[in-house]
N, C-alpha and C. Protein backbone atom coordinates (compact mmCIF):
# COMPACT_ATOMS: atom_id res chain seq x y z
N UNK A 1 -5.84 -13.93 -13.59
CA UNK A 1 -4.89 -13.60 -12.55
C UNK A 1 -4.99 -14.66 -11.46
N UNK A 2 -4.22 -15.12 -10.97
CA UNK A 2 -3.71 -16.41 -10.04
C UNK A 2 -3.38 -15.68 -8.23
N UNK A 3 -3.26 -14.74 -8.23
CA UNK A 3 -3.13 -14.32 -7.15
C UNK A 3 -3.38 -13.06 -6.66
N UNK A 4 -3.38 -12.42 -5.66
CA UNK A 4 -3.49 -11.10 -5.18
C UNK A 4 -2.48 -10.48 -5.63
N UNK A 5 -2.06 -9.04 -6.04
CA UNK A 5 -1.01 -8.40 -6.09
C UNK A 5 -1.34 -6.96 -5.16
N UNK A 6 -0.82 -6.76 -4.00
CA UNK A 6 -0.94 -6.15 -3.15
C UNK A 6 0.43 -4.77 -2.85
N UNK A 7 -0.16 -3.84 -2.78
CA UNK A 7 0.89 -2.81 -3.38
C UNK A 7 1.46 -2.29 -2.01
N UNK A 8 2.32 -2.16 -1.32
CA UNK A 8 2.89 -1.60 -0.42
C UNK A 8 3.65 -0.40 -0.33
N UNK A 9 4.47 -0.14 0.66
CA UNK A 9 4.93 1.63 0.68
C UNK A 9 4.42 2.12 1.43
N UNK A 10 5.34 3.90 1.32
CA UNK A 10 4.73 4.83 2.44
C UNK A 10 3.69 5.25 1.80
N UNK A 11 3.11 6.34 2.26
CA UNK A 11 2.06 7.41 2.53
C UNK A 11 2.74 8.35 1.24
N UNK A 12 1.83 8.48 0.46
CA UNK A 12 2.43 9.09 -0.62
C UNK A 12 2.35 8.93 -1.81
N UNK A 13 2.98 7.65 -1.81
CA UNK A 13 4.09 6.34 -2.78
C UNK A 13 3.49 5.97 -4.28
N UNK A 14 1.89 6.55 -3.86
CA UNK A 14 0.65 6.08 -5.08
C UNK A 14 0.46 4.46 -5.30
N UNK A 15 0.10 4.24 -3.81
CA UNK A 15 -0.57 2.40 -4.12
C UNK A 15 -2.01 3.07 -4.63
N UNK A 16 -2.44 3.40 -4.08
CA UNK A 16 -4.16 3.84 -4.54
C UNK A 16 -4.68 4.03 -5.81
N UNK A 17 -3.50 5.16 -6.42
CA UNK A 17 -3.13 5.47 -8.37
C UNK A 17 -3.49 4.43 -9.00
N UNK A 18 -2.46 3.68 -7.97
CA UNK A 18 -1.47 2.64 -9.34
C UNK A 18 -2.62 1.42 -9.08
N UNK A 19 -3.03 1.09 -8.04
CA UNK A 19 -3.88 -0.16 -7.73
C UNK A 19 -5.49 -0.15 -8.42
N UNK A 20 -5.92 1.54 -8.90
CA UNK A 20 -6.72 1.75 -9.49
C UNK A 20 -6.12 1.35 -11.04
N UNK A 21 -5.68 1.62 -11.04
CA UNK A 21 -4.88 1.62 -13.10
C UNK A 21 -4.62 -0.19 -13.09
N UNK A 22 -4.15 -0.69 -12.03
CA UNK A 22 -3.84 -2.36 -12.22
C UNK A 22 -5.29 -2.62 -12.21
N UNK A 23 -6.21 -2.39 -11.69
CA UNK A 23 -7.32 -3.50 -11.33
C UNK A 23 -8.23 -2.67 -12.91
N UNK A 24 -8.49 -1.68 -13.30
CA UNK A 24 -8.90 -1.08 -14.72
C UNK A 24 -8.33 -2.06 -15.36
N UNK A 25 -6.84 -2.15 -15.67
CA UNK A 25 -6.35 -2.85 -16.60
C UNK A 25 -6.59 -4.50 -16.59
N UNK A 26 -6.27 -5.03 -15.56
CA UNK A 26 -6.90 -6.53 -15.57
C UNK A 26 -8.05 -6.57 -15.16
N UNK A 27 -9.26 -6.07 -14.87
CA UNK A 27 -10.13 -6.16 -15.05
C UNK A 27 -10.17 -7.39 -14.01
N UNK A 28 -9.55 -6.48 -12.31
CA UNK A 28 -10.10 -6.99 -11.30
C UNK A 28 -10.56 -6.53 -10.25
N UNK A 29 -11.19 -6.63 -9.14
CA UNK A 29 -11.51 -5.81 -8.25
C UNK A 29 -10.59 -5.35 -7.17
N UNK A 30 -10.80 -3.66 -7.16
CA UNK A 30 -9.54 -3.10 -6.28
C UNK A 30 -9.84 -3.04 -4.94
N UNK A 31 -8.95 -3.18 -3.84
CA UNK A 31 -9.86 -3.26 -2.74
C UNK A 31 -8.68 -1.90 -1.83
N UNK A 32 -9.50 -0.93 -1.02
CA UNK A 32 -7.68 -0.03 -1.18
C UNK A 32 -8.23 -0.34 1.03
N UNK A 33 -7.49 -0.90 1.49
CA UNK A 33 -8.01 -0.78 2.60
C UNK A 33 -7.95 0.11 4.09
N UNK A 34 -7.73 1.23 3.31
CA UNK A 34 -7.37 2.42 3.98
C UNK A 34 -9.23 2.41 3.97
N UNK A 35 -9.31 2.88 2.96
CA UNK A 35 -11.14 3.52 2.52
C UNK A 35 -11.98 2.36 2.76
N UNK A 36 -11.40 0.63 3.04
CA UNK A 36 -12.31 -0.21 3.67
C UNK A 36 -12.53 0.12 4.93
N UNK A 37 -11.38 0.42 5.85
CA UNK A 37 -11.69 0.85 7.35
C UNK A 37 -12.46 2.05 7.71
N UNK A 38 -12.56 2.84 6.58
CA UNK A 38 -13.18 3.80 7.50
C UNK A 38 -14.82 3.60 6.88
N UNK A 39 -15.10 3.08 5.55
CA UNK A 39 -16.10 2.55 5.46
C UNK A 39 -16.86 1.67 6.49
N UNK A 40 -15.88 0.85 7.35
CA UNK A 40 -16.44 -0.37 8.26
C UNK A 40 -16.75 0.81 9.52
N UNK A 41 -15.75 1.45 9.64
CA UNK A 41 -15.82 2.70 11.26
C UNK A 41 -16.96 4.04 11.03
N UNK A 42 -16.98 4.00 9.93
CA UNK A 42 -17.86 5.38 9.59
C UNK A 42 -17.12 6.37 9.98
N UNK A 43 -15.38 6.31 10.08
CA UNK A 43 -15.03 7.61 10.14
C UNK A 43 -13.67 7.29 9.76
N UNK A 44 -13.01 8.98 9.46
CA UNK A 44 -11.87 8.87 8.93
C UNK A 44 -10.20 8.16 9.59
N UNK A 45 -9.54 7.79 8.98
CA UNK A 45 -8.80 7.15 9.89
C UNK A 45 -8.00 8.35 10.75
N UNK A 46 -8.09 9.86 10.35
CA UNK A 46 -7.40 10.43 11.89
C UNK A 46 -8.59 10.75 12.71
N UNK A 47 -9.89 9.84 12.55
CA UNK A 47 -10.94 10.52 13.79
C UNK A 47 -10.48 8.87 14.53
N UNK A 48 -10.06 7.43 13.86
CA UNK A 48 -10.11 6.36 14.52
C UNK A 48 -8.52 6.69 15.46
N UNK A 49 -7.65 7.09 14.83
CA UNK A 49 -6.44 7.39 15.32
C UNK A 49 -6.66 8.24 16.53
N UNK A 50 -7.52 9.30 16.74
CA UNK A 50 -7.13 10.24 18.03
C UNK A 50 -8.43 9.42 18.76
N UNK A 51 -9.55 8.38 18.20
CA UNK A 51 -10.44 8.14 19.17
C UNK A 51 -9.85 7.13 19.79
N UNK A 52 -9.26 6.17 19.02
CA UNK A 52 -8.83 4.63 19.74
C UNK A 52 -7.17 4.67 19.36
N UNK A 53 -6.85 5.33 18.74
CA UNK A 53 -4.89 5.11 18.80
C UNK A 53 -4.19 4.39 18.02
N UNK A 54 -3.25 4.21 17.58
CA UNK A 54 -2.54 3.55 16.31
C UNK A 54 -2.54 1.81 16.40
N UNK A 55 -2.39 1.57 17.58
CA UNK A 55 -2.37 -0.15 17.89
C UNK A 55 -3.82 -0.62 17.58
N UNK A 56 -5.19 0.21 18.13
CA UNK A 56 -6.43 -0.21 17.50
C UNK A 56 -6.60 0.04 16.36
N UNK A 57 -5.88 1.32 15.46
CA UNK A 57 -6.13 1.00 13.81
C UNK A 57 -5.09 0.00 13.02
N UNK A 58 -4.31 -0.68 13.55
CA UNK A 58 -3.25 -0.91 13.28
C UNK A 58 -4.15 -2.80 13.15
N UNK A 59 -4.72 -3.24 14.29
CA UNK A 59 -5.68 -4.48 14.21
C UNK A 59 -6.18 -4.51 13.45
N UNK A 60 -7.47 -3.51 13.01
CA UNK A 60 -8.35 -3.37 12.09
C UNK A 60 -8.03 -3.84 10.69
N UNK A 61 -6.82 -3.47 10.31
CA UNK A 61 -6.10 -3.24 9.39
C UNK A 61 -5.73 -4.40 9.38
N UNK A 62 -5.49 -5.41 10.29
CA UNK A 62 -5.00 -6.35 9.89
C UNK A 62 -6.02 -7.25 9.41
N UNK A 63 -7.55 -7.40 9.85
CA UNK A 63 -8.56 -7.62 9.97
C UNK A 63 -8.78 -7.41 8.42
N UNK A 64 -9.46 -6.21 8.23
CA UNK A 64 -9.63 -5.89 6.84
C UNK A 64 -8.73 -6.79 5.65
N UNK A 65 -7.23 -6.42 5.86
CA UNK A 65 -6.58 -7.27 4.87
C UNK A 65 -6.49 -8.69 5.09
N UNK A 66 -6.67 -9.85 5.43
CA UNK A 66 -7.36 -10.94 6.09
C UNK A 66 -8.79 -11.17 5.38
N UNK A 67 -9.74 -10.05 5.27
CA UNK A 67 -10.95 -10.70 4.25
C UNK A 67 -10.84 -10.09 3.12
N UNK A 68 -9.82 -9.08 2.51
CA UNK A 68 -10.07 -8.61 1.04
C UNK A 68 -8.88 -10.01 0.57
N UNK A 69 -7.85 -10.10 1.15
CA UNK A 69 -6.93 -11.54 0.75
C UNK A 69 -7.94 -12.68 0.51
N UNK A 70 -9.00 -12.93 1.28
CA UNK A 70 -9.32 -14.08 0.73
C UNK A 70 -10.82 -14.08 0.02
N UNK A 71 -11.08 -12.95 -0.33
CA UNK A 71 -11.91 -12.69 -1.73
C UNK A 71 -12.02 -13.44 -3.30
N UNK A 72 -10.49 -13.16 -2.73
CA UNK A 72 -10.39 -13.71 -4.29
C UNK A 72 -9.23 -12.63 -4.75
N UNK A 73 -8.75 -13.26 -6.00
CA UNK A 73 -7.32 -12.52 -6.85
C UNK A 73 -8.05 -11.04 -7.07
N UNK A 74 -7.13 -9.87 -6.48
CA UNK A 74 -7.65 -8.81 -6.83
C UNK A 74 -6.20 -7.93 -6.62
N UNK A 75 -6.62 -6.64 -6.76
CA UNK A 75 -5.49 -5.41 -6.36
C UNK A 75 -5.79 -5.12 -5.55
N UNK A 76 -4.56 -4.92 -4.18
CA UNK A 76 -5.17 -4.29 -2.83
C UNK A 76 -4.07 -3.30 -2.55
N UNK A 77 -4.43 -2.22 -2.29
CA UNK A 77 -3.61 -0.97 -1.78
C UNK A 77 -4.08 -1.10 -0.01
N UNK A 78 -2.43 -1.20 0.68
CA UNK A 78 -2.37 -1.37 1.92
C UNK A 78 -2.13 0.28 2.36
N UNK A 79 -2.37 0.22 3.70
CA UNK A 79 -1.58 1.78 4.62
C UNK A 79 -0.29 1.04 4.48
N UNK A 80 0.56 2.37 4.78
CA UNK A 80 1.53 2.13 4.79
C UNK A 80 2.34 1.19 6.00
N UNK A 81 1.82 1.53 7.00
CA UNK A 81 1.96 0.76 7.88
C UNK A 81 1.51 -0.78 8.40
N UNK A 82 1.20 -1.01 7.45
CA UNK A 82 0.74 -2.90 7.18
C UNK A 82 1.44 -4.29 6.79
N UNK A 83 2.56 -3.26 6.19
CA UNK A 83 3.68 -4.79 5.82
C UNK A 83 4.61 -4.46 6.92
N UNK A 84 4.17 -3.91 8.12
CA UNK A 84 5.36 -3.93 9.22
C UNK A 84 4.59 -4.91 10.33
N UNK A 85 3.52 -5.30 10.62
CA UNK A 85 3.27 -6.51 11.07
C UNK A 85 4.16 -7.83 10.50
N UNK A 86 4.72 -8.62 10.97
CA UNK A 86 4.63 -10.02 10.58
C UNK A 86 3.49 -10.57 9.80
N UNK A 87 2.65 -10.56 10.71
CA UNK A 87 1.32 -11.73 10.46
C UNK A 87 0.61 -10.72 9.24
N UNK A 88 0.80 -9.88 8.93
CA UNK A 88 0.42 -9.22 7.63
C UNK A 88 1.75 -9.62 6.74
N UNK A 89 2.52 -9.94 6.67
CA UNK A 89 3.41 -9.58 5.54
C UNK A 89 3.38 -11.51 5.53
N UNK A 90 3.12 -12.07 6.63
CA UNK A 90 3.07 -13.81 5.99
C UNK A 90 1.62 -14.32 5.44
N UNK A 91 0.30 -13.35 5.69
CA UNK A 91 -0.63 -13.34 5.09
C UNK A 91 -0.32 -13.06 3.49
N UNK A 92 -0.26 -12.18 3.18
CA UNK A 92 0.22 -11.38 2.27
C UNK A 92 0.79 -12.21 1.34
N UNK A 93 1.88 -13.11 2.09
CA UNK A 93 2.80 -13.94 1.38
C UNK A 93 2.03 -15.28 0.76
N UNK A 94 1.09 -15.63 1.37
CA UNK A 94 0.51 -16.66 1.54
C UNK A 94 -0.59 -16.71 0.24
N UNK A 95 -0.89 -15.29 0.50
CA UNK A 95 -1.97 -14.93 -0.80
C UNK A 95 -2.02 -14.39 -2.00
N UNK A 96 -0.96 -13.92 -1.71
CA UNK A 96 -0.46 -12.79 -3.18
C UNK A 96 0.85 -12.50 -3.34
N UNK A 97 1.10 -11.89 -4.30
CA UNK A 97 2.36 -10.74 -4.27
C UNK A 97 2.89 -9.31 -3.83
N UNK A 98 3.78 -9.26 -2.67
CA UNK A 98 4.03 -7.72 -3.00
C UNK A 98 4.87 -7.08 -3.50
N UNK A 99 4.41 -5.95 -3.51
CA UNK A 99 5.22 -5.05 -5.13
C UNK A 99 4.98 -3.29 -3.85
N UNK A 100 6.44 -3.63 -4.07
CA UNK A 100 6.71 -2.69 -3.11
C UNK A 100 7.05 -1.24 -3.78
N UNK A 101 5.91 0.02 -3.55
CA UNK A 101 6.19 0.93 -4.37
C UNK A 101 7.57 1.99 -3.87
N UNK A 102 8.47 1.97 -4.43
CA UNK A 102 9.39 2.70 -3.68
C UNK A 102 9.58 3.73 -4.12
N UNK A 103 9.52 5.33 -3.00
CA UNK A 103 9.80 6.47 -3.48
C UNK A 103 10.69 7.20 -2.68
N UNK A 104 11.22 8.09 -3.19
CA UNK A 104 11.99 8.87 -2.15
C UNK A 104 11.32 10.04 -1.68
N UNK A 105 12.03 10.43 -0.65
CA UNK A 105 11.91 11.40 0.54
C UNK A 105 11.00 12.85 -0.46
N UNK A 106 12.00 12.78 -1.20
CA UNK A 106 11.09 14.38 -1.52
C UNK A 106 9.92 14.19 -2.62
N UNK A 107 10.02 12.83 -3.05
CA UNK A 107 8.80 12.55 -4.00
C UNK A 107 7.46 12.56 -2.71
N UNK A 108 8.11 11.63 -2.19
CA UNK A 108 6.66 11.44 -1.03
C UNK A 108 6.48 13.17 -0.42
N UNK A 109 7.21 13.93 0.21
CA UNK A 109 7.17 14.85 0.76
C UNK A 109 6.27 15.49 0.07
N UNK A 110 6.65 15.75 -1.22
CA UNK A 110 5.77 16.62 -2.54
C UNK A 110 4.48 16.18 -2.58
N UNK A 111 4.31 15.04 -2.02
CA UNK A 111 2.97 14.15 -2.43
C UNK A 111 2.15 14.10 -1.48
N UNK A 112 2.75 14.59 -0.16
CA UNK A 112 1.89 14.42 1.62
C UNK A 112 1.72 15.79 2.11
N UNK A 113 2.74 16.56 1.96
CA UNK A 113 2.98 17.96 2.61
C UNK A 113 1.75 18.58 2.84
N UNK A 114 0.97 18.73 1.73
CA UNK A 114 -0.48 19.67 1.84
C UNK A 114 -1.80 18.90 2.37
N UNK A 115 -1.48 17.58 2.91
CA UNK A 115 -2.98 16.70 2.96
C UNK A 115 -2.89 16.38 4.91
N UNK A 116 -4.01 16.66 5.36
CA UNK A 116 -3.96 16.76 7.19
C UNK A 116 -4.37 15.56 7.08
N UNK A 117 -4.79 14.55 6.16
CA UNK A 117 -5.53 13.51 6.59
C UNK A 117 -4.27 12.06 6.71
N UNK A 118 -3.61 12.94 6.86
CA UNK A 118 -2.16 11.63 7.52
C UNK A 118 -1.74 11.62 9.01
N UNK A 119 -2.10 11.27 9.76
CA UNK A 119 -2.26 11.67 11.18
C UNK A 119 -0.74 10.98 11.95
N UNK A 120 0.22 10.24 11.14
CA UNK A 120 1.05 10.09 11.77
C UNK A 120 2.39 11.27 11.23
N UNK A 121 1.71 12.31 10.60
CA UNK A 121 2.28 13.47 10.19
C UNK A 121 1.93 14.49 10.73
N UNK A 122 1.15 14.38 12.01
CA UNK A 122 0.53 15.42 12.74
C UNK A 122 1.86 15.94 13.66
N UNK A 123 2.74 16.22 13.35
CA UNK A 123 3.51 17.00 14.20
C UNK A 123 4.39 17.80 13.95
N UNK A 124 5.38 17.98 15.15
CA UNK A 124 5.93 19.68 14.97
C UNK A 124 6.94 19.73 13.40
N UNK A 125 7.44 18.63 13.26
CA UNK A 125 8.39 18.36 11.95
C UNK A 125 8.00 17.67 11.30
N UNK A 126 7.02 17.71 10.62
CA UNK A 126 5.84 16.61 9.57
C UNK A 126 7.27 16.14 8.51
N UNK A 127 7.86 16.84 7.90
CA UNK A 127 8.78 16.22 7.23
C UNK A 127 10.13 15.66 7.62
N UNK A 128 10.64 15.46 8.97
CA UNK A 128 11.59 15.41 9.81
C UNK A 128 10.63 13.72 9.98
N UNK A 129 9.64 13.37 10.40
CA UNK A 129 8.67 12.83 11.08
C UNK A 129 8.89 11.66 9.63
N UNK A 130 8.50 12.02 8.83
CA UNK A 130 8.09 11.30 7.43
C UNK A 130 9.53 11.23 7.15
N UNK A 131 10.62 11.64 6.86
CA UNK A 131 12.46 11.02 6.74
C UNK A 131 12.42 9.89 7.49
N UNK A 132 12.01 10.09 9.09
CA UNK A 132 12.57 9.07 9.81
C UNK A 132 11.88 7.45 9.38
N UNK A 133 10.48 8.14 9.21
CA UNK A 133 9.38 6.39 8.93
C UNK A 133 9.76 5.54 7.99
N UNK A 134 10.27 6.89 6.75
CA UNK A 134 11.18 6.14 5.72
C UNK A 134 12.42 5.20 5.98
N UNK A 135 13.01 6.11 6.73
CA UNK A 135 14.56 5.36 7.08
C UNK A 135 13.64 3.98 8.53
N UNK A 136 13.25 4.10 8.72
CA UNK A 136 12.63 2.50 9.74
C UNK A 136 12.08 1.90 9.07
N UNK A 137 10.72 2.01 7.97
CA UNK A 137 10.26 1.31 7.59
C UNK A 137 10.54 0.85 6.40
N UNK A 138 11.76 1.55 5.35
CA UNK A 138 12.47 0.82 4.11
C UNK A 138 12.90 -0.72 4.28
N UNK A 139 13.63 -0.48 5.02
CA UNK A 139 14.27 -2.21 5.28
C UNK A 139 12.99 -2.81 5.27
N UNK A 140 11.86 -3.24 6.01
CA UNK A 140 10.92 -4.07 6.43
C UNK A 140 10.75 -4.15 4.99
N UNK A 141 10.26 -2.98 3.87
CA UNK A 141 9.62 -2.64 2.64
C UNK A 141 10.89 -3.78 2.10
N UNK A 142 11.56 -3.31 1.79
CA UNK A 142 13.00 -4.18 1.04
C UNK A 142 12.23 -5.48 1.39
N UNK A 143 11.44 -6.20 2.25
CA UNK A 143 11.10 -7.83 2.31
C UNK A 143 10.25 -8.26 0.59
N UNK A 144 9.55 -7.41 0.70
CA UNK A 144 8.96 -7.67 -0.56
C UNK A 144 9.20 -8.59 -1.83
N UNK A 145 8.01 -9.21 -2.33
CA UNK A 145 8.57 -10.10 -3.44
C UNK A 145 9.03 -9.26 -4.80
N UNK A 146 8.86 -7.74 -4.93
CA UNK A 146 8.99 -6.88 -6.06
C UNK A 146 9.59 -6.02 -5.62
N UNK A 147 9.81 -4.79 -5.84
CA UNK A 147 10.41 -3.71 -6.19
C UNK A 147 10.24 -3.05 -7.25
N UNK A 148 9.66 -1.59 -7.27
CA UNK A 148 9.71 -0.95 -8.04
C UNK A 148 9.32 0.58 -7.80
N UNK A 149 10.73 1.31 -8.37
CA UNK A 149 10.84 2.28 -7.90
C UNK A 149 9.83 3.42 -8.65
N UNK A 150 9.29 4.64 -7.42
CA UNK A 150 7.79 4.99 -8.36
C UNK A 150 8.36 6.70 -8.21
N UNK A 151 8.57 7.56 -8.99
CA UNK A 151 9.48 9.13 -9.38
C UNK A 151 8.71 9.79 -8.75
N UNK A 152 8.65 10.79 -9.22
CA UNK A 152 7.98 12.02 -8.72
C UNK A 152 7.50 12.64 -10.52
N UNK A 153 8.26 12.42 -11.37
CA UNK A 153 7.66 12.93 -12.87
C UNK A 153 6.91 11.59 -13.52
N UNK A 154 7.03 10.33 -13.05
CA UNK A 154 5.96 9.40 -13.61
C UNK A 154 4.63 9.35 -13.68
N UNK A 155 4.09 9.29 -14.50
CA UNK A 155 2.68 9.39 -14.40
C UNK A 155 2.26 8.06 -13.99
N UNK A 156 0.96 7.68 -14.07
CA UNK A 156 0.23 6.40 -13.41
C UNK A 156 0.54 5.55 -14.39
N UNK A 157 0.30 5.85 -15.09
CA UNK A 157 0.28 4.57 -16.57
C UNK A 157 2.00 3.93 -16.52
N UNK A 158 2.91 4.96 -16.38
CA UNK A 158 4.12 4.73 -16.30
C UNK A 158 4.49 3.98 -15.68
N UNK A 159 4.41 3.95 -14.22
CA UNK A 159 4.13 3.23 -13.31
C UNK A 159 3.30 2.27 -13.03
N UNK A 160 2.20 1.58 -13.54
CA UNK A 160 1.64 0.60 -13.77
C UNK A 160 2.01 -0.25 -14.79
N UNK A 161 2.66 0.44 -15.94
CA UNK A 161 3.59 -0.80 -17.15
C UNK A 161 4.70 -1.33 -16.32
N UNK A 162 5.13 -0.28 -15.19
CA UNK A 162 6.20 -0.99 -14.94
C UNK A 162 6.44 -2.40 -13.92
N UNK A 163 5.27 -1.93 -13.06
CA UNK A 163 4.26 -2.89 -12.12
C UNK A 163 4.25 -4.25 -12.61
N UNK A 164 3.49 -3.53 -13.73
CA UNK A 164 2.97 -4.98 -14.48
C UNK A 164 4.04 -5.73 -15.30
N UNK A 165 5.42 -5.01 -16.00
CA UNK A 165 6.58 -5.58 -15.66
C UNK A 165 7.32 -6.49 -15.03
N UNK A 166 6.96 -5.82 -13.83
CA UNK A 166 8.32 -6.54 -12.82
C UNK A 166 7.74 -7.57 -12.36
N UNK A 167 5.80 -7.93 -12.52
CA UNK A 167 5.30 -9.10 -11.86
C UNK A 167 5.57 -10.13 -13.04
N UNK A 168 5.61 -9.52 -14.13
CA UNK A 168 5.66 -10.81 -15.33
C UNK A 168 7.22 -11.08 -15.29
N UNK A 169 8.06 -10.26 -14.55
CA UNK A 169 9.60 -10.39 -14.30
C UNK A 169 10.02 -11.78 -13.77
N UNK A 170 9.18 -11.89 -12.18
CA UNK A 170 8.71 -12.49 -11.55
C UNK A 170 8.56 -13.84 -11.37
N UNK A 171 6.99 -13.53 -11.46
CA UNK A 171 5.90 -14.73 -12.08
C UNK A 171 5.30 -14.41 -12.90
N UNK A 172 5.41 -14.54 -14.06
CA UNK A 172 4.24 -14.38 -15.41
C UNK A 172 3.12 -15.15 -14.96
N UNK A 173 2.97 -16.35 -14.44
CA UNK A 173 1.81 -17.41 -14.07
C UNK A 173 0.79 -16.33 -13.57
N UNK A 174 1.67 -15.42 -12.48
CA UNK A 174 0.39 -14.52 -11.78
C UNK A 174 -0.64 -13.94 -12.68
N UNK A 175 0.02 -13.80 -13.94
CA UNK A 175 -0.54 -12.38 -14.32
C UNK A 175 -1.76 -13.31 -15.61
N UNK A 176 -1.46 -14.83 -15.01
CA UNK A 176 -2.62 -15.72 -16.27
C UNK A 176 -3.80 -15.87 -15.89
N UNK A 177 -5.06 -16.37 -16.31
CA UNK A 177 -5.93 -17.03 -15.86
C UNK A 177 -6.16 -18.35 -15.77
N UNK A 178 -6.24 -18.70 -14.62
CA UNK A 178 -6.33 -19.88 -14.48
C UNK A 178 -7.19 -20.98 -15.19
């Protein structure tokens, strides 16, 4: 593998799934950097969110993806909120590919509704809240070097042939060893 392939999307979307099933299958290291930050903080990201606030996890994050990018070619599952920086999405660009997991409203809904550990879903209309992030943060997502749309009846595997698809769609080079 020649480059990073770095999975983007909302909260939901299954970068984590699918970035586990890509890095099994090529037999590279996954890096998911949601679970790097709170590894580095020793706490969960809604204890960093109500201690220091979205702009200080929002750095971190940029931080984190900045040293798993230059590791070396691997699978990295971003927060969702990471390809809405610039300087993350020209990092990103610089190092890898993204493969933007796209789902809709009620796939993600089905997929977030029951879990508290999404803290920008902490409010009075958690699903009113999660429509809107979609409708702001799609376009940015649309930058992406991929696309690929991820169901609500797909399983992982499904969704990782297709992954691994649309990068050999692409660039096949990515998916060689150098």
């Amino acid at each position: 593998m020649r480059r990073n392939i770095v999975l983007i999307g909302m909260m939901g979307a299954g970068k984590t799934a699918i970035g586990g099933e890509l890095a099994r299958r090529l037999r590279r290291p996954f890096h998911d950097t949601d679970a790097e930050i709170e590894r580095a903080a020793a706490m969960t990201i809604p204890e960093i969110f109500a201690r220091d606030g979205e702009e200080f996890f929002r750095a971190r994050e940029s931080e984190v993806l900045g040293r798993v990018l230059a590791s070396g070619p691997g699978i990295v599952s971003t927060g969702g909120g990471a390809w809405l920086r610039p300087e993350n999405r020209a990092r990103i660009g610089g190092e890898g590919v993204s493969v933007w997991l796209d789902c809709d409203l009620e796939t993600l809904w089905h997929r977030v509704r029951h879990r508290p550990t999404r803290p920008l879903l902490q409010t009075p209309d958690p699903r009113g809240t999660l429509e809107r992030l979609l409708a702001e943060r799609s376009p940015v997502y649309a930058l992406a070097d991929i696309r690929v749309p991820a169901q609500r009846g797909d399983s992982i595997e499904q969704t990782a042939n297709r992954v691994l698809a649309a990068i050999g769609a692409h660039d096949p080079a990515i998916l060689e060893d150098k």
